[in-house]
C-alpha atoms as a PDB file:
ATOM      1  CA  UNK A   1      14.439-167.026  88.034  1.00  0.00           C
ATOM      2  CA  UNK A   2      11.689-168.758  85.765  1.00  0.00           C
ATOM      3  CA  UNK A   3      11.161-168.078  82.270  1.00  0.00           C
ATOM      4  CA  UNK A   4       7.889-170.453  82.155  1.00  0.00           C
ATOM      5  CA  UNK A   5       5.538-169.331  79.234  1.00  0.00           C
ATOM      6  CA  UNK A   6       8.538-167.678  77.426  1.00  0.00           C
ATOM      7  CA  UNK A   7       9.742-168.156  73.877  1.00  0.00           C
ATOM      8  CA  UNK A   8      13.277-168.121  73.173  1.00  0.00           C
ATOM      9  CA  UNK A   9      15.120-168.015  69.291  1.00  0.00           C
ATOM     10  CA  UNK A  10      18.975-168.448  69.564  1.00  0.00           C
ATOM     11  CA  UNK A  11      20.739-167.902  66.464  1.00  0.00           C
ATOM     12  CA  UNK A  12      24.009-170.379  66.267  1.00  0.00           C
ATOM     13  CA  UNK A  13      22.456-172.308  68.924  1.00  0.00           C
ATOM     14  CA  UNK A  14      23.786-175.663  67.667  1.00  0.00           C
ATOM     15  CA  UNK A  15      27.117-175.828  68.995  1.00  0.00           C
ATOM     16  CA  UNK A  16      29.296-174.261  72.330  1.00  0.00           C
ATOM     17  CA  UNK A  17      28.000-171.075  74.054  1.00  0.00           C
ATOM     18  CA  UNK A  18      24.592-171.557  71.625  1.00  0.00           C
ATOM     19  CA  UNK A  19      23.949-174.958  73.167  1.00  0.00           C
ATOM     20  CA  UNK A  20      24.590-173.885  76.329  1.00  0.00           C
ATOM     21  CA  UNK A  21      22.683-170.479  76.276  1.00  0.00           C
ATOM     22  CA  UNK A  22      19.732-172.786  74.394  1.00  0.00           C
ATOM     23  CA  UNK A  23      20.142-175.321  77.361  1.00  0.00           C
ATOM     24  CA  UNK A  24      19.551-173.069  79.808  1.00  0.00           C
ATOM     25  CA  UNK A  25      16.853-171.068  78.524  1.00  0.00           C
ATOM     26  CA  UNK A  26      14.720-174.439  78.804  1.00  0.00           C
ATOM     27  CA  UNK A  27      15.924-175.540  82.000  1.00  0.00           C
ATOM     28  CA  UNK A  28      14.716-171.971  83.310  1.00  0.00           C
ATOM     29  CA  UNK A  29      11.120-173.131  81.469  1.00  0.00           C
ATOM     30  CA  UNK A  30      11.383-170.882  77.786  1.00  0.00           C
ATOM     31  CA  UNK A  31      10.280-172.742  74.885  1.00  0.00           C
ATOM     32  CA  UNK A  32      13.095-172.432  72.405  1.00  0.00           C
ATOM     33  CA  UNK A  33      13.965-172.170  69.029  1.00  0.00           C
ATOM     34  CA  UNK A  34      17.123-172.902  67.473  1.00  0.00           C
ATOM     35  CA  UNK A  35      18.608-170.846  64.125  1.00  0.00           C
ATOM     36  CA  UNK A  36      21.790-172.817  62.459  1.00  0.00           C
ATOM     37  CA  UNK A  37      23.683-172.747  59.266  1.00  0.00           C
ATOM     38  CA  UNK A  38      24.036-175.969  57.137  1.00  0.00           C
ATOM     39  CA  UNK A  39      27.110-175.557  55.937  1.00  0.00           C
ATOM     40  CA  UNK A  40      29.980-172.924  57.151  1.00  0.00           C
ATOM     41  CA  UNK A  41      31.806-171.097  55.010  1.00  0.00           C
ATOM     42  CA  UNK A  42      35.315-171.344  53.872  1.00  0.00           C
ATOM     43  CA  UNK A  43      36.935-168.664  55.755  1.00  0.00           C
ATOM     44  CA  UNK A  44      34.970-169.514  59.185  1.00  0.00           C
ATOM     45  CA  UNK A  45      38.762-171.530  59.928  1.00  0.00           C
ATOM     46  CA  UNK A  46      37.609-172.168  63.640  1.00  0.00           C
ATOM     47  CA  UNK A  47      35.632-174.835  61.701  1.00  0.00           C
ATOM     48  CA  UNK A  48      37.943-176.400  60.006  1.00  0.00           C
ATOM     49  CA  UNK A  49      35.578-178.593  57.599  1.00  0.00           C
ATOM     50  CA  UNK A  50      33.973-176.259  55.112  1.00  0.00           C
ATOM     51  CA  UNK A  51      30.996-179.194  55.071  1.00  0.00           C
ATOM     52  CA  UNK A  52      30.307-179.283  58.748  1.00  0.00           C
ATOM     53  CA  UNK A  53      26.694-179.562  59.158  1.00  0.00           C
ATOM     54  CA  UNK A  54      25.397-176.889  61.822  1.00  0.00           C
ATOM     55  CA  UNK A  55      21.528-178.106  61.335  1.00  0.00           C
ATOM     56  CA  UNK A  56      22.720-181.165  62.548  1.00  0.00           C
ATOM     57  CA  UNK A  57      23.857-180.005  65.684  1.00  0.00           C
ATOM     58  CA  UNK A  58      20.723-177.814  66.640  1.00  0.00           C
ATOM     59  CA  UNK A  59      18.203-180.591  65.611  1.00  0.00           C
ATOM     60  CA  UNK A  60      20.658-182.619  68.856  1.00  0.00           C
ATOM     61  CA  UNK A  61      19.984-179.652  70.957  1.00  0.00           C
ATOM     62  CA  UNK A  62      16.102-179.601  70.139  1.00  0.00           C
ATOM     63  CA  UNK A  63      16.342-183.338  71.053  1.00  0.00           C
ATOM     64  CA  UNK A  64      17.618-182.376  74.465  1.00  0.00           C
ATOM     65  CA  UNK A  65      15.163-179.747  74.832  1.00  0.00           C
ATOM     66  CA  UNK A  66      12.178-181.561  74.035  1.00  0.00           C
ATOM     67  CA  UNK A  67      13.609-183.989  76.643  1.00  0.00           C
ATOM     68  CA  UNK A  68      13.357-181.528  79.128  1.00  0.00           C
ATOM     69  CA  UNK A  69       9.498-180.903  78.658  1.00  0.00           C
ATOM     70  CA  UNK A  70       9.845-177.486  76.519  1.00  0.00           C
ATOM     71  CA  UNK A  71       8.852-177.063  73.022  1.00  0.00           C
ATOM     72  CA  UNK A  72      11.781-176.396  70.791  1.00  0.00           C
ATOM     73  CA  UNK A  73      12.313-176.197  66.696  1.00  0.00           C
ATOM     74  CA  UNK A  74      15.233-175.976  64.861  1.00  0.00           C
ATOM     75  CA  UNK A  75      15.650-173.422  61.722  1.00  0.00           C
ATOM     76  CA  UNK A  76      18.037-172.929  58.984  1.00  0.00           C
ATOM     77  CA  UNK A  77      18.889-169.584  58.188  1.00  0.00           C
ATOM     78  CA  UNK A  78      22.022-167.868  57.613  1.00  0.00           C
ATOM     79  CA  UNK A  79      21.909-164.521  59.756  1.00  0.00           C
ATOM     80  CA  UNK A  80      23.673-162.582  57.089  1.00  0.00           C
ATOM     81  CA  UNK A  81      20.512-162.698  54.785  1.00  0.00           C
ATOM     82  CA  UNK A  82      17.259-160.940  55.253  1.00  0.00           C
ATOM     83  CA  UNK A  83      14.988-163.073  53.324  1.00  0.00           C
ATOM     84  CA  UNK A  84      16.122-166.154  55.645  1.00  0.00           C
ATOM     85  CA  UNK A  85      16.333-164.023  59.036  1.00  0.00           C
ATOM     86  CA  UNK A  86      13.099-162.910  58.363  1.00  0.00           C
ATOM     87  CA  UNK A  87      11.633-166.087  57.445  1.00  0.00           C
ATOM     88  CA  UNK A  88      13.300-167.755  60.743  1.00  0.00           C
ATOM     89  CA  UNK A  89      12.003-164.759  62.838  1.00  0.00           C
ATOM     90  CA  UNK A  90       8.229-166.041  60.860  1.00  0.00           C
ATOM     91  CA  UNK A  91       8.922-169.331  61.905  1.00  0.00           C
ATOM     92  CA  UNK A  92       8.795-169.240  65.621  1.00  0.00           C
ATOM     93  CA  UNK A  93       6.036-166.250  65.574  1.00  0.00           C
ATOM     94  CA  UNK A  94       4.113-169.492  63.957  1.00  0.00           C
ATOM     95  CA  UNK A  95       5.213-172.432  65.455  1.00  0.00           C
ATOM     96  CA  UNK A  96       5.432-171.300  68.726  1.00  0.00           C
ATOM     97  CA  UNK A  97       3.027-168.393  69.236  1.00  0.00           C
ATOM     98  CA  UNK A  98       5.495-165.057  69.533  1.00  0.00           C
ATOM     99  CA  UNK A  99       8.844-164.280  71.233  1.00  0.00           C
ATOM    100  CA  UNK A 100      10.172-163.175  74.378  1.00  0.00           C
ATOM    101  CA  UNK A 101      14.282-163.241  74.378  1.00  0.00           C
ATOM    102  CA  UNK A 102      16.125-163.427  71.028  1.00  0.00           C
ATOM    103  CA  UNK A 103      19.772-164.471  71.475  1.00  0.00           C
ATOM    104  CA  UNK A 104      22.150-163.625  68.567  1.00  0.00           C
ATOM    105  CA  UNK A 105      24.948-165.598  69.387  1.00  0.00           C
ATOM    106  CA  UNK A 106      26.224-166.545  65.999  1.00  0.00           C
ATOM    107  CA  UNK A 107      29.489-165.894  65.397  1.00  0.00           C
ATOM    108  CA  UNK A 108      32.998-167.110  63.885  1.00  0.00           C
ATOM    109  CA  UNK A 109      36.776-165.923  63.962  1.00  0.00           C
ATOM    110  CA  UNK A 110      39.563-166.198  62.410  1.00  0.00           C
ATOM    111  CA  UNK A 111      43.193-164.968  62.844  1.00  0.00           C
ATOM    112  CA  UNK A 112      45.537-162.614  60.914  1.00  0.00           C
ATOM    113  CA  UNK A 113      47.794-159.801  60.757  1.00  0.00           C
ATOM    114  CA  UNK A 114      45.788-157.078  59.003  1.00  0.00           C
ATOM    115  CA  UNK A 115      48.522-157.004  56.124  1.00  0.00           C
ATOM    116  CA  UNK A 116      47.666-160.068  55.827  1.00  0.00           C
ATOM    117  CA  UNK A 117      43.762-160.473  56.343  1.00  0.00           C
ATOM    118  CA  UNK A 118      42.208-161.148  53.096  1.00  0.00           C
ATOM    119  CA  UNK A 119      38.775-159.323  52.214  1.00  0.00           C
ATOM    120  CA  UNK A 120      37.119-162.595  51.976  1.00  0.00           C
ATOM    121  CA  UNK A 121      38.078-163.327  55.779  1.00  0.00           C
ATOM    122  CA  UNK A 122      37.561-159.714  56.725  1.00  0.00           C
ATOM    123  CA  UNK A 123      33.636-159.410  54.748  1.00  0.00           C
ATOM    124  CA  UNK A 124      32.970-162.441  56.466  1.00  0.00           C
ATOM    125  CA  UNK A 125      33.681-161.504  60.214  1.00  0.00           C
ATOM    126  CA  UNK A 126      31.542-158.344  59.835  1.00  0.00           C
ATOM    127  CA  UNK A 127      28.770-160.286  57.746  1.00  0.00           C
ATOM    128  CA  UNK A 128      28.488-162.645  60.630  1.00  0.00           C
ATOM    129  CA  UNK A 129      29.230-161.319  63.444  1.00  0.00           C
ATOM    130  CA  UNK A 130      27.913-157.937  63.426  1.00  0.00           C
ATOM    131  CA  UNK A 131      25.710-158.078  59.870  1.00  0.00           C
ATOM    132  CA  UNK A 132      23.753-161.172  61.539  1.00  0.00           C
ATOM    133  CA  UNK A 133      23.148-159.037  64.914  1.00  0.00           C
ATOM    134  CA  UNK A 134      21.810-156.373  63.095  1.00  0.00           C
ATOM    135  CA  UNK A 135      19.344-158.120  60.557  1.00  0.00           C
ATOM    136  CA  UNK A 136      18.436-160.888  63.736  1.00  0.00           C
ATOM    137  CA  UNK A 137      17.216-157.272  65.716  1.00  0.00           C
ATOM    138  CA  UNK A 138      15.422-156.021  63.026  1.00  0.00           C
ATOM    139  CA  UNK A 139      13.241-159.099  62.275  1.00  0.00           C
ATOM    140  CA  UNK A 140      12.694-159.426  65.838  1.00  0.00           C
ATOM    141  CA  UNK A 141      12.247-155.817  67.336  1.00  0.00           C
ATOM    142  CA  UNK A 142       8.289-155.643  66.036  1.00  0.00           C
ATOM    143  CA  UNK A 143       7.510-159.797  67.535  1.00  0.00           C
ATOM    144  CA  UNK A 144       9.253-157.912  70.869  1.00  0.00           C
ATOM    145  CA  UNK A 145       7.755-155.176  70.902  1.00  0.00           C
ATOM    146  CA  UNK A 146       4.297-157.040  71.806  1.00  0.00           C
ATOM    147  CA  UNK A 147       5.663-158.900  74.345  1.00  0.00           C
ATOM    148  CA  UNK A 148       5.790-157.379  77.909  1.00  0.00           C
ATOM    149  CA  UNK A 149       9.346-157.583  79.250  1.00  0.00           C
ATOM    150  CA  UNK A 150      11.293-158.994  76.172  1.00  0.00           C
ATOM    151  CA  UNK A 151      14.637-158.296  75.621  1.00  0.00           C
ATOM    152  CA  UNK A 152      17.798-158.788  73.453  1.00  0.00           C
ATOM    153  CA  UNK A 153      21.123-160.507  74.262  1.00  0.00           C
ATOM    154  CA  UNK A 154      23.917-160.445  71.614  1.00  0.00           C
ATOM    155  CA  UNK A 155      26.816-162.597  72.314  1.00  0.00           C
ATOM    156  CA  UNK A 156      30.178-160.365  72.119  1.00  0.00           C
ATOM    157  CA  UNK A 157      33.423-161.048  73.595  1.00  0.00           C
ATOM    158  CA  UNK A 158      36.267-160.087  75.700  1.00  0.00           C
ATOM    159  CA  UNK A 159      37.938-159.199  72.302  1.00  0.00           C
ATOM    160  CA  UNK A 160      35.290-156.704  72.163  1.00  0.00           C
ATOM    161  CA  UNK A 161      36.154-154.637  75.521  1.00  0.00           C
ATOM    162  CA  UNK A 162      40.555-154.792  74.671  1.00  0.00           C
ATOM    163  CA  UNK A 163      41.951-155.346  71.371  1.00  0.00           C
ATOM    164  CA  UNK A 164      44.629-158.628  70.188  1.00  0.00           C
ATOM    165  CA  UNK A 165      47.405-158.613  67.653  1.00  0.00           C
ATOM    166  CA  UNK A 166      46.425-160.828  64.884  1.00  0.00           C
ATOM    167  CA  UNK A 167      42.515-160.188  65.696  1.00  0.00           C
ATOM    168  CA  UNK A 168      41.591-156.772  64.917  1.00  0.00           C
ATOM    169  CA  UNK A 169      38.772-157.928  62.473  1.00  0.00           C
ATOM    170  CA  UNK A 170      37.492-160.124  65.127  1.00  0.00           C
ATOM    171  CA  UNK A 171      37.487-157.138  67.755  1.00  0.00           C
ATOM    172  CA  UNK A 172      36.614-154.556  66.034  1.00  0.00           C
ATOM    173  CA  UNK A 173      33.135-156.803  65.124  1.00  0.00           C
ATOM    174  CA  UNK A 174      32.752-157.570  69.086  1.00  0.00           C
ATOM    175  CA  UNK A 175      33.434-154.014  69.591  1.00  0.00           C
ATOM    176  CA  UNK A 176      30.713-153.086  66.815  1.00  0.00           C
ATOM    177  CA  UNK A 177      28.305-155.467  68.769  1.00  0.00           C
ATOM    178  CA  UNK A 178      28.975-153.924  72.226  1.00  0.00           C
ATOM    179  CA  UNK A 179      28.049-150.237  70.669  1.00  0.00           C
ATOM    180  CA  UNK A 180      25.476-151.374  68.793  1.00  0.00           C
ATOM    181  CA  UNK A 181      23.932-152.712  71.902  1.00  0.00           C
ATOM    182  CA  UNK A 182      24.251-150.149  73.837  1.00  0.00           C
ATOM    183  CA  UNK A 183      22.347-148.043  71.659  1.00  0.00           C
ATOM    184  CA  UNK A 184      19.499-150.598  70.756  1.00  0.00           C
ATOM    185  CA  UNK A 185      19.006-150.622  74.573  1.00  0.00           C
ATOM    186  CA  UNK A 186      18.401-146.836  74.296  1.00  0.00           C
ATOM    187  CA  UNK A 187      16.577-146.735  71.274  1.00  0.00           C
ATOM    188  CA  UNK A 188      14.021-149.616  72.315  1.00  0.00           C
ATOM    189  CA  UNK A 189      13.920-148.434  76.320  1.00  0.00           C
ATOM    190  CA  UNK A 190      10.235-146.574  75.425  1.00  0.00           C
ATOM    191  CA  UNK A 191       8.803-149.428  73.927  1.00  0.00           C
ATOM    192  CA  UNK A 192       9.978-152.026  77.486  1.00  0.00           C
ATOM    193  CA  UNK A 193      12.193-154.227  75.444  1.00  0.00           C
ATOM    194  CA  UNK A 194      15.721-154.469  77.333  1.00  0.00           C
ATOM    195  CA  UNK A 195      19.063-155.290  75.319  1.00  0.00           C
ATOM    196  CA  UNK A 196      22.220-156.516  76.716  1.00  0.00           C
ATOM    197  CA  UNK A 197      25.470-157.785  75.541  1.00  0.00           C
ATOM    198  CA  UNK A 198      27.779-160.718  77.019  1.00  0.00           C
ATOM    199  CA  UNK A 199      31.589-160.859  76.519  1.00  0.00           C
ATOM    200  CA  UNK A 200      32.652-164.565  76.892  1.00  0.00           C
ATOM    201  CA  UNK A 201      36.310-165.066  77.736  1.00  0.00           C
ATOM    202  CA  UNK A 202      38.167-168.492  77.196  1.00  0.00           C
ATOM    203  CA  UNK A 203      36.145-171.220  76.527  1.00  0.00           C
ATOM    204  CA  UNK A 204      37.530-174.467  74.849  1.00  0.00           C
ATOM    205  CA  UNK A 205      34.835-174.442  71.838  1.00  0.00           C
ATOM    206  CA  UNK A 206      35.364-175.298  68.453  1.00  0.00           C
ATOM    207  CA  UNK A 207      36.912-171.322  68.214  1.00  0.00           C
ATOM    208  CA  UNK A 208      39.163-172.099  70.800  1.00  0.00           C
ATOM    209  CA  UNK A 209      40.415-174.947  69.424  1.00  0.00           C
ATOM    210  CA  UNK A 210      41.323-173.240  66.444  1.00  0.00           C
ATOM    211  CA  UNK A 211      42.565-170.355  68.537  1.00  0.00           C
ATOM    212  CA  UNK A 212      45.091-172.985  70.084  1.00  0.00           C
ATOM    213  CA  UNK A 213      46.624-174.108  67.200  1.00  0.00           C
ATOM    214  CA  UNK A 214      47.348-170.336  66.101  1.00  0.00           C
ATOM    215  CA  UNK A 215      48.569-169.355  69.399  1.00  0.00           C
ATOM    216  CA  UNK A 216      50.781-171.881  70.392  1.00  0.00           C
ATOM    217  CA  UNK A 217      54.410-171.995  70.239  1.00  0.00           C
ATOM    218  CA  UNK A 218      56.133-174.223  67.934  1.00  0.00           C
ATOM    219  CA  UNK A 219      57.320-176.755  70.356  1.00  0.00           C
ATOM    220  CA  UNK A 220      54.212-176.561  72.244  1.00  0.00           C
ATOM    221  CA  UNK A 221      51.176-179.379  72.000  1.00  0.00           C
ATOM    222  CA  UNK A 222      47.822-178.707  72.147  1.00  0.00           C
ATOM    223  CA  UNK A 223      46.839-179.206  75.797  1.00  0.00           C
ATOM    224  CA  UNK A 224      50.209-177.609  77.085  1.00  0.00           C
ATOM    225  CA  UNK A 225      48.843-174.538  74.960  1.00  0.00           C
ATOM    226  CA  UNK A 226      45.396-174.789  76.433  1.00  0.00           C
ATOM    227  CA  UNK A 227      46.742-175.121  80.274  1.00  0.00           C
ATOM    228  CA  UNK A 228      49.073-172.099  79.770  1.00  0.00           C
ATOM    229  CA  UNK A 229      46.575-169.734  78.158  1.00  0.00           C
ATOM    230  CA  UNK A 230      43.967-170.123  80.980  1.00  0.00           C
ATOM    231  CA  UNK A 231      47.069-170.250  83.933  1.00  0.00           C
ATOM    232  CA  UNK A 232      48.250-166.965  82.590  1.00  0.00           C
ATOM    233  CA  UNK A 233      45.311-165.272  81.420  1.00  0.00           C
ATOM    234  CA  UNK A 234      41.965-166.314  83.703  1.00  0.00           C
ATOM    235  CA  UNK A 235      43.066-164.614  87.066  1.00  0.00           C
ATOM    236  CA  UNK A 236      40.452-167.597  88.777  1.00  0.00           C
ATOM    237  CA  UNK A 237      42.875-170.200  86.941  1.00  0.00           C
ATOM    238  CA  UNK A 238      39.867-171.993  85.029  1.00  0.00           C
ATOM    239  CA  UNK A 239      37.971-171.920  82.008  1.00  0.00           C
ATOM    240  CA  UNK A 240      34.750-170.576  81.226  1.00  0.00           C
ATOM    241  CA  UNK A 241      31.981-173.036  80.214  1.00  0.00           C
ATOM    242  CA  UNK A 242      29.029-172.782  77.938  1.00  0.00           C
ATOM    243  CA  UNK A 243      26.782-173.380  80.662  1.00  0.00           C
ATOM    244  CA  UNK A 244      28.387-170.107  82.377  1.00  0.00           C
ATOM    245  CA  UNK A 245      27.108-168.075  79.903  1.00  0.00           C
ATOM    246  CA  UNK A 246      23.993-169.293  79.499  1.00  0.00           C
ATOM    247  CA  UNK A 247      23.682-168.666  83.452  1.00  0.00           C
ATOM    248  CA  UNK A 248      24.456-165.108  82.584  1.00  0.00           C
ATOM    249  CA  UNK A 249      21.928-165.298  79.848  1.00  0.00           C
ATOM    250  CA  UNK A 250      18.897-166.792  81.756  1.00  0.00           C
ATOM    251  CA  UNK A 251      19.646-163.864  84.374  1.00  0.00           C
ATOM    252  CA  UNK A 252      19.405-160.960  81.618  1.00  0.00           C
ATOM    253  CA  UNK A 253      16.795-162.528  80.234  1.00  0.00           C
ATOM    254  CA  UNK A 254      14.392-161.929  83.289  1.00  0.00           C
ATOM    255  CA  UNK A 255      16.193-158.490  84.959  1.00  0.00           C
ATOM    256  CA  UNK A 256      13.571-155.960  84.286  1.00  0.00           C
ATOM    257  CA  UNK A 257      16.132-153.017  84.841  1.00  0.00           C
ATOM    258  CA  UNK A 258      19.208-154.300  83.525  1.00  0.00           C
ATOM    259  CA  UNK A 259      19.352-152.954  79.746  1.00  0.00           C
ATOM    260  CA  UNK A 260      22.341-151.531  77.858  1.00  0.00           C
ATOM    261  CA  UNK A 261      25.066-153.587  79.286  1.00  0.00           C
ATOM    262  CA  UNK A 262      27.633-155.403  78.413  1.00  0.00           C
ATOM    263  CA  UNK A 263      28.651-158.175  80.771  1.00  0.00           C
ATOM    264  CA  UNK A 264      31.921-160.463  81.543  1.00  0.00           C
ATOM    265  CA  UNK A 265      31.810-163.591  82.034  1.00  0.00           C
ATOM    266  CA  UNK A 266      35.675-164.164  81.762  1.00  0.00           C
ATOM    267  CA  UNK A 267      37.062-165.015  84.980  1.00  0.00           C
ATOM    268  CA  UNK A 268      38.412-161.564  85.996  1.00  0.00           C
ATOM    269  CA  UNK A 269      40.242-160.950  82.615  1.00  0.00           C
ATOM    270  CA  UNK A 270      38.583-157.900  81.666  1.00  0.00           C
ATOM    271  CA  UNK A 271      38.143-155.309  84.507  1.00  0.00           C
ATOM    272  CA  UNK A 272      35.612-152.970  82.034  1.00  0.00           C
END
């Protein structure tokens, strides 16, 4: 599969399945731009440092991109504003000459019983992860449009195919994502732009990290967590990796009839 004379934008492409999906869209031969958030906000806990600079990681992808041979550029934008997804949709129409795959793989999570979920945490799930899908398709869908075979991938999750105690903001989002993909592919099937969805399992990312620490049992480090969760949950016994998923993406990115699908990559956790 060769994506040679493509342009690719991947939203949250700075860090994890982002880098990895952004990694191998240019070793497949896309140019590639990469969309990141300067600073996360508070309730994005996976994060931990409220200050974390997200720019800084995609300009070290872009680095390793340009390395490759491809051109790449990284934006800030926050997805959950139009003004700033529109301007980074602007962006690589300029700077690189159109678009061929848009990846909207920004995302964050966060854990708590819904009595105990506070709006903040709850606005900010949706705002992200299904708010920044949205406004990332609507800049994007008229750049597409012009482009024979372009398509849409939107990064969901397990969580959105089977629900988790202490999650249901989290899945219902990745559950918003998966139906709102499904009909985008629909919608946009007349015009020959194709839209698919992939639900990462476990990965150890920055989210999974955090995910650890919540999970765990009292007496229980870290790694012991780690080990158990994939032994008990990943029927192939090991973790997903970023580069996994961006396998999966390189492969919907140049399947002319593959549309309106949302895929696993999980290890045989999810069976739907």
């Amino acid at each position: 599969m060769t994506l040679a004379g493509k342009v690719a934008l991947v939203t949250g492409g700075g860090r994890g399945i982002g880098r990895g999906i952004a990694l191998a869209l240019a070793q497949a031969g896309a140019d590639v731009a990469v969309a990141e958030v300067d600073r996360v906000a508070s309730a994005a806990q996976q994060y931990r440092d409220a200050s974390l600079s997200g720019f800084a990681g995609a300009e070290e992808v872009v680095a390793e991109i340009r390395a490759l041979g491809r051109r790449a550029l990284a934006i800030r934008a926050d997805v959950t504003k139009w003004p700033e997804v529109r301007a980074m949709v602007d962006t690589v129409l300029a700077q690189l000459g159109g678009l061929d795959v848009l990846v909207c793989n920004a995302g964050v999570v966060h854990v708590a019983p819904v009595e105990k979920l506070t709006e903040e945490a709850f606005d900010l799930t949706m705002a992200v992860n299904v708010r920044g899908v949205f406004l990332s398709c609507k800049a994007a869908i008229p750049a597409l449009k012009q482009r024979p075979g372009a398509s849409i991938i939107n990064v969901a999750s397990v969580a959105g195919k089977n629900g988790a105690p202490g999650m249901a903001h989290y899945c219902a989002s990745k559950f918003a994502v998966v139906g709102f993909t499904n009909s985008l592919a629909k919608e946009l099937a007349r015009h020959g732009v194709r839209a698919n969805a992939i639900c990462p399992g476990i990965l150890r990312t920055q989210m999974w990290e955090y995910l650890t620490d919540e999970f765990r049992a009292p007496d229980e480090d870290r790694e012991a967590a780690w080990e158990r969760y994939v032994r008990t949950l990943i029927p192939l016994g090991r973790p997903q990796t970023p580069a996994d998923i961006g396998q999966l993406a390189v492969y919907l990115a140049s399947a002319p009839n593959v549309t309106g699908q949302a895929i696993n990559v999980d290890g045989g956790m999810e069976l739907h």
